[in-house]
Protein backbone atom coordinates (compact mmCIF):
# COMPACT_ATOMS: atom_id res chain seq x y z
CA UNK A 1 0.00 0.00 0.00
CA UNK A 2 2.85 2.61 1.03
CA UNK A 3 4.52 1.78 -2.58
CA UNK A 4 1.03 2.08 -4.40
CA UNK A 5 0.14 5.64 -2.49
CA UNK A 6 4.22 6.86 -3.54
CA UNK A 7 3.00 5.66 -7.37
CA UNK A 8 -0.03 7.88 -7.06
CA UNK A 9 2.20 11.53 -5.87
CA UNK A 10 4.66 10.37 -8.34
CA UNK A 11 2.10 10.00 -11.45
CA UNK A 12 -0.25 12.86 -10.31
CA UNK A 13 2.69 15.47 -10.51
CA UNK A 14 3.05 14.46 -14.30
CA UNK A 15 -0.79 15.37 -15.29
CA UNK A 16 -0.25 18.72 -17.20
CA UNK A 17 -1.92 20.56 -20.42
CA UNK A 18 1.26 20.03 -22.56
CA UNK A 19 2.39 23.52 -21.88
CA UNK A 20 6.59 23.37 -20.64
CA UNK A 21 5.96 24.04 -16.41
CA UNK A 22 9.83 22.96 -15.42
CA UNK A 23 10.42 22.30 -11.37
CA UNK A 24 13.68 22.86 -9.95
CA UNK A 25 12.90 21.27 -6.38
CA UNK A 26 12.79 17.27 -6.61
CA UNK A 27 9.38 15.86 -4.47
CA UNK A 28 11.04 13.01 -3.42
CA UNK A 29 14.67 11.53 -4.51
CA UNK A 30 15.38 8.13 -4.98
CA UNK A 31 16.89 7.38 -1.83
CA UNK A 32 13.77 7.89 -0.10
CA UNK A 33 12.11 5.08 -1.93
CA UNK A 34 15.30 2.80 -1.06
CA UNK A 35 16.83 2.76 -4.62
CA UNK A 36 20.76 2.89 -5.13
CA UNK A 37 21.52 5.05 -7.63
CA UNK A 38 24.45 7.77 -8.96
CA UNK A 39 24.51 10.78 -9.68
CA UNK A 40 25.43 12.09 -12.00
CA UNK A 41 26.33 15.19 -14.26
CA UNK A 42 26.10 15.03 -18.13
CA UNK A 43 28.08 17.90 -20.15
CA UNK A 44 26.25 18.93 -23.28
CA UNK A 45 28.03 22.06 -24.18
CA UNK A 46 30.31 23.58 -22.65
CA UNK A 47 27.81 25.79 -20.72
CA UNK A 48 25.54 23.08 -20.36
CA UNK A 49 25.03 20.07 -18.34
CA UNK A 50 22.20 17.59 -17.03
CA UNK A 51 21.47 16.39 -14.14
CA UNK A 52 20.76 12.51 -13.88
CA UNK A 53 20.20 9.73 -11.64
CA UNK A 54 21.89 6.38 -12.76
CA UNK A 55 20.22 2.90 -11.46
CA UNK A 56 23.12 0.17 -12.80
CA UNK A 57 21.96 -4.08 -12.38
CA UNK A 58 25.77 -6.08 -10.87
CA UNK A 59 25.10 -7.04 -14.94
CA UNK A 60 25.25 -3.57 -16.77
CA UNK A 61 24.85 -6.01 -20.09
CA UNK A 62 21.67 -5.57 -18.88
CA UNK A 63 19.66 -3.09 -21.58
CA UNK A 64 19.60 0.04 -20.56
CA UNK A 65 16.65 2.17 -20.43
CA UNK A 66 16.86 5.96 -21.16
CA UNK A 67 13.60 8.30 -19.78
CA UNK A 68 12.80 11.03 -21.05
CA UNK A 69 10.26 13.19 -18.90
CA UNK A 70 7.12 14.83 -19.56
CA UNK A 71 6.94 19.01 -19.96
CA UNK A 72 6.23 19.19 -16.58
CA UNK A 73 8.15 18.66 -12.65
CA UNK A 74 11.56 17.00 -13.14
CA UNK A 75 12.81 13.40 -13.31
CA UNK A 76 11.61 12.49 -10.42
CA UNK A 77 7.63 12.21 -11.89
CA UNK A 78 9.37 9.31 -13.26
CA UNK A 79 10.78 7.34 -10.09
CA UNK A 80 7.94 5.08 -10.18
CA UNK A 81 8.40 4.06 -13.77
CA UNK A 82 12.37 3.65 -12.62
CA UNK A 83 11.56 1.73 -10.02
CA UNK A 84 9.79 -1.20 -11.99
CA UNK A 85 12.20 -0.73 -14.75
CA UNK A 86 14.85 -1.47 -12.34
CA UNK A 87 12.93 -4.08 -10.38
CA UNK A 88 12.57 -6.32 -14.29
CA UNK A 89 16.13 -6.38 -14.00
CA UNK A 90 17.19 -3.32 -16.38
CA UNK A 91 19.64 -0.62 -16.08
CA UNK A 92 18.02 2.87 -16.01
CA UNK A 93 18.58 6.63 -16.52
CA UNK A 94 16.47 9.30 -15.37
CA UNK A 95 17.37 13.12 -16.13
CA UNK A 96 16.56 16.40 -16.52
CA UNK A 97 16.43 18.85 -19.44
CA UNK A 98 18.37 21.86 -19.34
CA UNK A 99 16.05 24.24 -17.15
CA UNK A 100 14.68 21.65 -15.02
CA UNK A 101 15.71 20.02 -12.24
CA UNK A 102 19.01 20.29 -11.27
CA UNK A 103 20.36 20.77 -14.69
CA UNK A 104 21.61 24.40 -16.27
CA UNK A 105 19.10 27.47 -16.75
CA UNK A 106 17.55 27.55 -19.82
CA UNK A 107 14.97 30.86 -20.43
CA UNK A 108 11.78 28.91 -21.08
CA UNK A 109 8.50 30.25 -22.40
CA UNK A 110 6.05 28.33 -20.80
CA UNK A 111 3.75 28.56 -23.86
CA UNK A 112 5.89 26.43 -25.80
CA UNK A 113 5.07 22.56 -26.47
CA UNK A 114 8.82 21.72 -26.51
CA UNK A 115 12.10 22.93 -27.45
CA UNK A 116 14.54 21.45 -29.93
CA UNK A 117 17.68 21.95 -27.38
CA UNK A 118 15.62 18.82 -25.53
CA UNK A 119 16.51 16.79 -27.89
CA UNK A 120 20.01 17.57 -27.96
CA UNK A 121 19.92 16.54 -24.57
CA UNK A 122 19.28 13.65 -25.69
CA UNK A 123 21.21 12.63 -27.71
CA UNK A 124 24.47 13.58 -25.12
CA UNK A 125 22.84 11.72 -22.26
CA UNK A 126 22.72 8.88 -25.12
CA UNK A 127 26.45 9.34 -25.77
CA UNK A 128 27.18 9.33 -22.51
CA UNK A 129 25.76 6.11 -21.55
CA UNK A 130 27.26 4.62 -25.28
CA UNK A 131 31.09 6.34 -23.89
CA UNK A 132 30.64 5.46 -20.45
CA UNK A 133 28.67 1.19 -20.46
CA UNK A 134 29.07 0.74 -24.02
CA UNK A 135 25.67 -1.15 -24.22
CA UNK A 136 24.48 -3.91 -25.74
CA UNK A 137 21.11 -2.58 -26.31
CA UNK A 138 19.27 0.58 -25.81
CA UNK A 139 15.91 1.56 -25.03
CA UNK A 140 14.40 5.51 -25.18
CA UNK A 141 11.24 5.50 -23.12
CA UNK A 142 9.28 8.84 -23.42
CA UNK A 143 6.11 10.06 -21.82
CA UNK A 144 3.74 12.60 -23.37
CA UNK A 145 6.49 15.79 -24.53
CA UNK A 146 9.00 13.24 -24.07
CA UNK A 147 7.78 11.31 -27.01
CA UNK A 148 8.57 13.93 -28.94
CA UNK A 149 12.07 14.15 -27.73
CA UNK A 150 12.77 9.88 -28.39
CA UNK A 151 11.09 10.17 -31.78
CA UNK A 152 12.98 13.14 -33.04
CA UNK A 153 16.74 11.61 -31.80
CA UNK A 154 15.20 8.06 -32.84
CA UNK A 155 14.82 9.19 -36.29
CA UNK A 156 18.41 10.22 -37.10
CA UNK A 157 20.05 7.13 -34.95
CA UNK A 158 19.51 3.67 -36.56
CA UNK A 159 21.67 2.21 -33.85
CA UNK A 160 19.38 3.05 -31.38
CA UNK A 161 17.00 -0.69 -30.36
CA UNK A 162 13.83 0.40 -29.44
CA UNK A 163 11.35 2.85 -27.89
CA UNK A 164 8.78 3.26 -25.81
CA UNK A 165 6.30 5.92 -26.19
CA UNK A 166 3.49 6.83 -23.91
CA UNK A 167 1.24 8.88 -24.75
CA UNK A 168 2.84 9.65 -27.91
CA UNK A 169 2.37 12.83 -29.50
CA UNK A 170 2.75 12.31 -33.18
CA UNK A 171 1.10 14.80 -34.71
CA UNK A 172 1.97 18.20 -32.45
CA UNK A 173 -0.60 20.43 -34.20
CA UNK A 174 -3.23 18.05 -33.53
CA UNK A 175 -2.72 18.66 -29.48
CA UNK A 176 -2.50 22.38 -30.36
CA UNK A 177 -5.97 22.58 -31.57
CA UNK A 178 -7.04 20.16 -28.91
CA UNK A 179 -5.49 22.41 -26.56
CA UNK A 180 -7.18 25.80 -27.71
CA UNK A 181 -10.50 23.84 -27.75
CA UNK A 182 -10.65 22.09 -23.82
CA UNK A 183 -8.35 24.92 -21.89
CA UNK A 184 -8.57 28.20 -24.23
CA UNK A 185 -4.71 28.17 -24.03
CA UNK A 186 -2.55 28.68 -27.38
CA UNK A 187 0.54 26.64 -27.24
CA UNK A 188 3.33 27.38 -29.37
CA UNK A 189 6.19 25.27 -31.05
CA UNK A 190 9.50 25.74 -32.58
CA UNK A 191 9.81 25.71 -36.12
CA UNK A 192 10.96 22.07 -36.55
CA UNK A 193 7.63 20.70 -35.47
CA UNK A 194 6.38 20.54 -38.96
CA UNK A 195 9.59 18.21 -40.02
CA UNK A 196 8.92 16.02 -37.06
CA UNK A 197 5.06 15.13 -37.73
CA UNK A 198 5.74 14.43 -41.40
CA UNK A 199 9.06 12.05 -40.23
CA UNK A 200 5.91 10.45 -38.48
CA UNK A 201 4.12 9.30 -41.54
CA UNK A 202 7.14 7.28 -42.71
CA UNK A 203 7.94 3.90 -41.78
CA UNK A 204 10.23 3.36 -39.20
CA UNK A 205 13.41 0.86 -39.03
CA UNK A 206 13.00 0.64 -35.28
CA UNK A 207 9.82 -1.80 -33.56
CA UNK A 208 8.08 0.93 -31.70
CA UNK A 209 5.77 -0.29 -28.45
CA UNK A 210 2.85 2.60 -28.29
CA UNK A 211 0.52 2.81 -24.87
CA UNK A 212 -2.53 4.94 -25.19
CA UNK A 213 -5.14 5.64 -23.31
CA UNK A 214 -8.46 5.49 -24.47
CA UNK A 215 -9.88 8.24 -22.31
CA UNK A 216 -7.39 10.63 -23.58
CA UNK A 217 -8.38 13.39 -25.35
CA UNK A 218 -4.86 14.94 -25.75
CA UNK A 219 -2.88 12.29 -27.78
CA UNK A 220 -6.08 9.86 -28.87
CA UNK A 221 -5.51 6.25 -29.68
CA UNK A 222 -7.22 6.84 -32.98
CA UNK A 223 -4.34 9.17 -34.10
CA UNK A 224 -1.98 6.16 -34.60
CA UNK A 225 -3.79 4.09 -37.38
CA UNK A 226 -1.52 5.22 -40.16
CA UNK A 227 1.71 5.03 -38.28
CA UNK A 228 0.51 1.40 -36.87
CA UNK A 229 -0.49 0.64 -40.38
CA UNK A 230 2.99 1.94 -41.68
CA UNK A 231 5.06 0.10 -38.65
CA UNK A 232 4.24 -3.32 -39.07
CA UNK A 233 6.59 -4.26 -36.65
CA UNK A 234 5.20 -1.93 -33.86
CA UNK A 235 2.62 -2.15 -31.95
CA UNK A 236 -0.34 -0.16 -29.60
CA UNK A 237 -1.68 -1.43 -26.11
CA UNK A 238 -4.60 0.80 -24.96
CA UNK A 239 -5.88 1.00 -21.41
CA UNK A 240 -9.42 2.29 -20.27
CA UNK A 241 -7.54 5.48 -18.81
CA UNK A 242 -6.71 9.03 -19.24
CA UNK A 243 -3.55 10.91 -20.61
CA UNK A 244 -0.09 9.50 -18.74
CA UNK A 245 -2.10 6.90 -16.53
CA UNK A 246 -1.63 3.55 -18.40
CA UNK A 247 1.44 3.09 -15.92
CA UNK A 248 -0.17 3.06 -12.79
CA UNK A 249 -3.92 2.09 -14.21
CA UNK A 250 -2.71 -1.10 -15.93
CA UNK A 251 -1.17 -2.16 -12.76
CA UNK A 252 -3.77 -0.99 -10.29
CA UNK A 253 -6.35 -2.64 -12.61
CA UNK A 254 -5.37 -6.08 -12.16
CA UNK A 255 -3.78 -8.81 -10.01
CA UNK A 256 -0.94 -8.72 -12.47
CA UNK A 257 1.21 -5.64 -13.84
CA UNK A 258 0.52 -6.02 -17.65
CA UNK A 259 2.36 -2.56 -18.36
CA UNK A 260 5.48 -4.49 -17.33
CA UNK A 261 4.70 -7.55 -18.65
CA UNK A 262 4.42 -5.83 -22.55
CA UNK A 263 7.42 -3.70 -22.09
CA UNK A 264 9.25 -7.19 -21.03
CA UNK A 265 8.04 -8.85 -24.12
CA UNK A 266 8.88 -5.87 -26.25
CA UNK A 267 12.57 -5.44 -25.18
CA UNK A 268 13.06 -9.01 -25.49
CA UNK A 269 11.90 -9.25 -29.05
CA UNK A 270 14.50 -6.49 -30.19
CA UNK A 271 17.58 -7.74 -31.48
C-alpha cells in the first residue's frame, strides 16, 4: 500500500496541459524510496550540463533504459516508472532537461510545447551512456512531450533498439488545436515541429511499443492508425484510462502488472 500511495504523488505530478511548467525542487529523490543510484552530471556544451540519476543491475549487459520526462516537474515524476524498470532487472537513466531540475538554466516560455535543445539533450545523455557502459542494447522511453524528444533523436540514430512511447504525441498540431479547444490556451512550437510530424508518416526501421489511453483526449488512440499501419513491426496497447495513466492504471487494474509484462516482451523481441 505505502509503494502504491508513492505511485499515485509520483504519477499525479506528471498530469499537465502540454504547456513546458519545469520544477527545480525534486518531491522526493530516490533514496527515499530505497533505490541505489548515482549521480550524476552530463556535459552537453560547454555551458551546459544535465542532471541525472543512474540505477546500474551487478550485470550492466543488462539493456539500458533511457527516460525522457514529460513538460512538466523533473525526473523524479518518473521514479515510479524507474523503479519497476529497475525491479525487471534493467539498467536505467532518469534526467533532466536543461532548465529543469538540477540541470543548467535555460529561459523557457512556458507557452511552448517543446524545445529542440531537448533533444540535444538527448542525444548527449545517449552518448554518454554509449562512452561510459558501451551497451548492448538501448531503449528511449518517453512520456507525453517526451515522445517527442525519443522520436525526433530516434529518427536520425539507426543504432538506437527500441522505444517506448506513452502517450505519444505524433502529430503536435493536432494537441495544439485540442489544446485551444478544452483549456482556451494557445501553445506554441519551434519551427521544426512541422519536419517532425511528417518524419511520423514514414515507416520506421526501429519496432516501436505505443501505450494509449483510451480516455485521452490529448494524444487519442485513434491518431496512430496510419503510423501502426505503416510500422508493421510496432505495436499499440490501450488502457481504459486518461492521458499519462496507463502506468499506474494497468497495474492498479489487475492482479498482475501487464504494463510491465508488454514492455518485457517488447525489449526481449528487439535484437
Amino acid at each position: 500500500m505505502k509503494k502504491l500511495a508513492t505511485l499515485i504523488v509520483l504519477l499525479t505530478l506528471s498530469f499537465h496541459a502540454l504547456a513546458i511548467n519545469p520544477v527545480r525542487e525534486y518531491s522526493v529523490r530516490p533514496e527515499q524510496l530505497g533505490l541505489k543510484y548515482q549521480a550524476k552530471k552530463i556535459n552537453v556544451t560547454s555551458t551546459v550540463e544535465l542532471n541525472s540519476w543512474i540505477f546500474l543491475q551487478d550485470n550492466e549487459n543488462k539493456p539500458f533504459i533511457i527516460v525522457s520526462n514529460s513538460d512538466a516537474g523533473n525526473m523524479s515524476n518518473c521514479l515510479g516508472q524507474a523503479s519497476e524498470f529497475f525491479k525487471a532487472g534493467f539498467n536505467v537513466i532518469l534526467y533532466d532537461y536543461r532548465g529543469f531540475g538540477e540541470s543548467t538554466d535555460f529561459e523557457i516560455n512556458r507557452n511552448m510545447m517543446y524545445y529542440e535543445e531537448f533533444s540535444e539533450d538527448l542525444r548527449s545523455v545517449l552518448h554518454f551512456v554509449r562512452k561510459v557502459y558501451a551497451p548492448k542494447k538501448v531503449v528511449l522511453y518517453g512520456l507525453s512531450m517526451g515522445t517527442i524528444i525519443s522520436k525526433s533523436v530516434l529518427n536520425n540514430d539507426a543504432s538506437i533498439n527500441g522505444a517506448i512511447l506513452d502517450s505519444f504525441v505524433i502529430d503536435p498540431n493536432l494537441v495544439v488545436s485540442r489544446i485551444l479547444e478544452i483549456k482556451n490556451k494557445h501553445i506554441l512550437l519551434p519551427d521544426a515541429a512541422q519536419r517532425y510530424m511528417e518524419s511520423n508518416r514514414k515507416t520506421s526501421s526501429t519496432p516501436i511499443l505505443l501505450f494509449s489511453g483510451l480516455k485521452d483526449i490529448i494524444t487519442k488512440s485513434t491518431d496512430y492508425s496510419e503510423f501502426i499501419e505503416l510500422n508493421g513491426k510496432s505495436r499499440l496497447v490501450t488502457w481504459d484510462c486518461n492521458h499519462l495513466e496507463c502506468f499506474f492504471k494497468m497495474t492498479k487494474d489487475n492482479d498482475s502488472d501487464i504494463y510491465m509484462s508488454e514492455v518485457n516482451k517488447y525489449i526481449e523481441s528487439l535484437i
